[in-house]
Protein backbone atom coordinates (compact mmCIF):
# COMPACT_ATOMS: atom_id res chain seq x y z
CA UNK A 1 -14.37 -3.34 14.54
CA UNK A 2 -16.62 -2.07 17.35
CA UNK A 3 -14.09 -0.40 19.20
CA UNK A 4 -11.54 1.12 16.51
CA UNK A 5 -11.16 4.86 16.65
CA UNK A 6 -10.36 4.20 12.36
CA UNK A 7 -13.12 2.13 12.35
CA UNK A 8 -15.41 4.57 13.59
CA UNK A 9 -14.27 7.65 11.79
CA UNK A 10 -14.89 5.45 8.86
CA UNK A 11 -18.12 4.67 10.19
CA UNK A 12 -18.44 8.82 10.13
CA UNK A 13 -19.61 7.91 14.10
CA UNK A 14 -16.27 9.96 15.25
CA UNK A 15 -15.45 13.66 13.13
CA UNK A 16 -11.97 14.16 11.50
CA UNK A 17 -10.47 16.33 8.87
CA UNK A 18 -11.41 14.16 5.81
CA UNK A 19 -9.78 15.62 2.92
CA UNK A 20 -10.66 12.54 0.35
CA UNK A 21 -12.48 9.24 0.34
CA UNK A 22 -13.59 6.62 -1.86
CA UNK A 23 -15.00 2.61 -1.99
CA UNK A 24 -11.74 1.74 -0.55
CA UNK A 25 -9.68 4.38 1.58
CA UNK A 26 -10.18 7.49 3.63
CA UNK A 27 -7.45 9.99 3.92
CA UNK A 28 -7.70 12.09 7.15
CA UNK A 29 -5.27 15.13 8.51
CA UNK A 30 -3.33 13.50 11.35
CA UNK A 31 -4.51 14.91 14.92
CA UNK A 32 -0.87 14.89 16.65
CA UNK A 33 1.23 15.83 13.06
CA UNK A 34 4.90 16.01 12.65
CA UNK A 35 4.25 19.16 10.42
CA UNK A 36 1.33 21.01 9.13
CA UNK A 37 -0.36 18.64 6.41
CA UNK A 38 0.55 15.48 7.44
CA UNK A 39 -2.39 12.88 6.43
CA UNK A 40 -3.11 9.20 7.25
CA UNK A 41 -4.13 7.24 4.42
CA UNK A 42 -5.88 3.95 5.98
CA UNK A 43 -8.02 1.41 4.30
CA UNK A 44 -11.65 1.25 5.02
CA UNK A 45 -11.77 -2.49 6.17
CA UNK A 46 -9.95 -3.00 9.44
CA UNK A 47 -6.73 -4.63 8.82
CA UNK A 48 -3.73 -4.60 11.42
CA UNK A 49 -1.03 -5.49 8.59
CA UNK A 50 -0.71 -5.11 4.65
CA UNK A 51 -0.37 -8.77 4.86
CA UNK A 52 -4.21 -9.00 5.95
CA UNK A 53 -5.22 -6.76 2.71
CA UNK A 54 -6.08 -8.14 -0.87
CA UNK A 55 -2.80 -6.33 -3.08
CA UNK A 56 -5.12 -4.34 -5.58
CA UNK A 57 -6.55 -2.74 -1.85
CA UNK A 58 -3.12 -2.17 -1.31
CA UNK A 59 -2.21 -0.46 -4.93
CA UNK A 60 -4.85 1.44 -4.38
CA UNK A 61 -4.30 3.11 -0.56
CA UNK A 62 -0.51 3.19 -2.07
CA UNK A 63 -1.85 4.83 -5.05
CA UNK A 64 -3.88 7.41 -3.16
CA UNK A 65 -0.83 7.94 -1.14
CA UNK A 66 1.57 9.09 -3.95
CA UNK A 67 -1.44 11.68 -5.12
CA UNK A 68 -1.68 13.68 -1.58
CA UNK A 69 2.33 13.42 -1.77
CA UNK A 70 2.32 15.08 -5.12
CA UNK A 71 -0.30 17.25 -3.54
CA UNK A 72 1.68 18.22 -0.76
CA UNK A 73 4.53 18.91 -3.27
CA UNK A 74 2.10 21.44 -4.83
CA UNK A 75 1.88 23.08 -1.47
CA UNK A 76 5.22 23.69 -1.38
CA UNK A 77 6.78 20.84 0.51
CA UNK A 78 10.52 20.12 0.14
CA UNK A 79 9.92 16.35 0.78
CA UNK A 80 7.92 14.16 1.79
CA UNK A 81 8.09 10.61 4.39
CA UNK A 82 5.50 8.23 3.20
CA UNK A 83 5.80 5.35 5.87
CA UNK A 84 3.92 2.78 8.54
CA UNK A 85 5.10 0.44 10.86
CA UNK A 86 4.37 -3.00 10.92
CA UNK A 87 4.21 -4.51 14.48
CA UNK A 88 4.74 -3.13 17.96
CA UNK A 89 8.77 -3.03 17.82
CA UNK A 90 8.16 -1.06 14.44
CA UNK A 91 6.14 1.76 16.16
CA UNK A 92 2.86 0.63 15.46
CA UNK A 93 0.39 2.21 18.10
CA UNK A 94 -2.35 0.85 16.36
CA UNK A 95 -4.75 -2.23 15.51
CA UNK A 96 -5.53 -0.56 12.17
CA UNK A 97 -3.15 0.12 9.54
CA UNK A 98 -2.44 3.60 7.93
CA UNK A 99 0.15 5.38 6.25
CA UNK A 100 1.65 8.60 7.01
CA UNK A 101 2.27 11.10 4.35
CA UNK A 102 4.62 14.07 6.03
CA UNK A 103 5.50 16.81 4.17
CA UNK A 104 8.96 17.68 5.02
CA UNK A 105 10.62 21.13 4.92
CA UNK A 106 14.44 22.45 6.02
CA UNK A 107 15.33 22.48 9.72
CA UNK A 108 11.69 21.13 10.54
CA UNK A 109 13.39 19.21 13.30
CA UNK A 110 11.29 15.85 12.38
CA UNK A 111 14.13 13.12 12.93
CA UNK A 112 13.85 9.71 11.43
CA UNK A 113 16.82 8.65 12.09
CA UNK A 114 19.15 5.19 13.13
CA UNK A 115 22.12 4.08 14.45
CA UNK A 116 24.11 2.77 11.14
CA UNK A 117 25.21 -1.29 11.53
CA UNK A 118 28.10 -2.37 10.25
CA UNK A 119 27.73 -6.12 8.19
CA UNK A 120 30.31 -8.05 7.07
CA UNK A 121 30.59 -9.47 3.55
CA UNK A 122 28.91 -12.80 4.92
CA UNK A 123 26.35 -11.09 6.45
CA UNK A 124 25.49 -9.59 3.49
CA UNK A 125 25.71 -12.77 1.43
CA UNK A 126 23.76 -14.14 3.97
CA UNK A 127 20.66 -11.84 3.96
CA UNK A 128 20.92 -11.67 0.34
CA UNK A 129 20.84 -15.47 0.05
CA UNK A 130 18.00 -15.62 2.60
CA UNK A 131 15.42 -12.57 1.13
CA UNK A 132 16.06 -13.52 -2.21
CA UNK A 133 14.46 -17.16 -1.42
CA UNK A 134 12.21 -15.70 1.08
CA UNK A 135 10.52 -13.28 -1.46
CA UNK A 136 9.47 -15.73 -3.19
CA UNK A 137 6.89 -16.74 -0.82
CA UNK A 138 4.71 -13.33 -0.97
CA UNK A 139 5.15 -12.91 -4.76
CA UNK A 140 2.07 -13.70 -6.57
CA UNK A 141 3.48 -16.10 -9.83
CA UNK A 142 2.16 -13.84 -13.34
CA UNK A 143 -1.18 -14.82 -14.31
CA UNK A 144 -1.04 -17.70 -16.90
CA UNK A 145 -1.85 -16.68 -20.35
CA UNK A 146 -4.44 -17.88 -22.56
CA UNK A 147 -3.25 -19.61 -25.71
CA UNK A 148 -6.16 -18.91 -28.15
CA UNK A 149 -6.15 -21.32 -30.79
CA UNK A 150 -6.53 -19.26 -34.15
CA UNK A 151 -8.97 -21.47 -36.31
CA UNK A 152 -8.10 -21.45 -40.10
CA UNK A 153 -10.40 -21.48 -42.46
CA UNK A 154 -10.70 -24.15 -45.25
CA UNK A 155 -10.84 -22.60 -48.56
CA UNK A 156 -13.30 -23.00 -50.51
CA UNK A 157 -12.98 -26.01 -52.61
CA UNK A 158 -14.41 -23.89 -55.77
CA UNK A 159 -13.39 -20.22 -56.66
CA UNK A 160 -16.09 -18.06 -58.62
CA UNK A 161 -14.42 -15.06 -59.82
CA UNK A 162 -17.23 -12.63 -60.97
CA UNK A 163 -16.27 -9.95 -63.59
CA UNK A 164 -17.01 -6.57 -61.60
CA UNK A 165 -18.16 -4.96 -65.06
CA UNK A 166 -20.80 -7.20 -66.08
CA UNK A 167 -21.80 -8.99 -62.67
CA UNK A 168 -21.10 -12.85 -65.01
CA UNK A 169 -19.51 -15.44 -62.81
């Protein structure tokens, strides 16, 4: 997409601090970061949602995402926030997805926090009811598996049984 600052760092036609890239994702330090090392993995295709992506795509940004976490580990981090938001209410700022990995460290006054609600036992019961059914919708079923049929041989109707000493049948 013409206009999409992702799109265009992708495109290499705007600079960033590209710390790894391959067929499928870039990984970029973030230019406004909660802390020092905090990277957005994005996909290379513009997609607004991980509902517009094909899931290996997916397993692989996700992938890429746990390795600069366990990077960032290495580094010394005492945690790390690996999150996006999905639609405008959510936070999302963007028309292209990304994740942010954000190394975390004690008193680093980076606050994800919420207001706790309090559900009853039927609201509970309720969601449970409703996401359990609802899941079922963006599962992929298992991919059907192949019954090979195992042909037998016949045996032979004769049986020569040749005398290994002498070579006679």
């Amino acid at each position: 997409m013409a206009d999409c600052i992702f799109c265009q760092i992708v495109a290499g036609k705007i600079p960033a601090y590209k710390i790894y890239e391959n067929e499928k994702v870039i990984c970029i330090l973030d230019i406004n970061p909660a802390n020092k090392g905090h990277v957005l993995v994005l996909p290379k295709n513009h997609v607004k949602t991980i509902f517009e992506m094909d899931p290996k795509d997916y397993a692989i940004m996700m992938d890429i995402g746990r390795a600069v976490a366990g990077t960032l580990f290495s580094f010394g981090a005492e945690g790390i926030n690996i999150l996006y938001s999905l639609g405008e209410v959510a936070g999302q700022r963007s028309e292209h997805l990304f994740i942010h990995i954000i190394p975390r460290y004690k008193d680093d006054k980076v606050h994800l926090v919420w207001e706790h609600k309090q559900l009853s036992p039927e609201d509970f019961k309720d969601m449970t009811e409703k996401l359990s059914e609802g899941i079922k919708k963006f599962i992929a079923p298992p991919p059907k598996k192949e019954e090979k049929v195992i042909e037998i041989p016949k045996p032979p109707e004769k049986v020569y049984i040749v005398n290994p000493r002498t070579g006679a049948w």
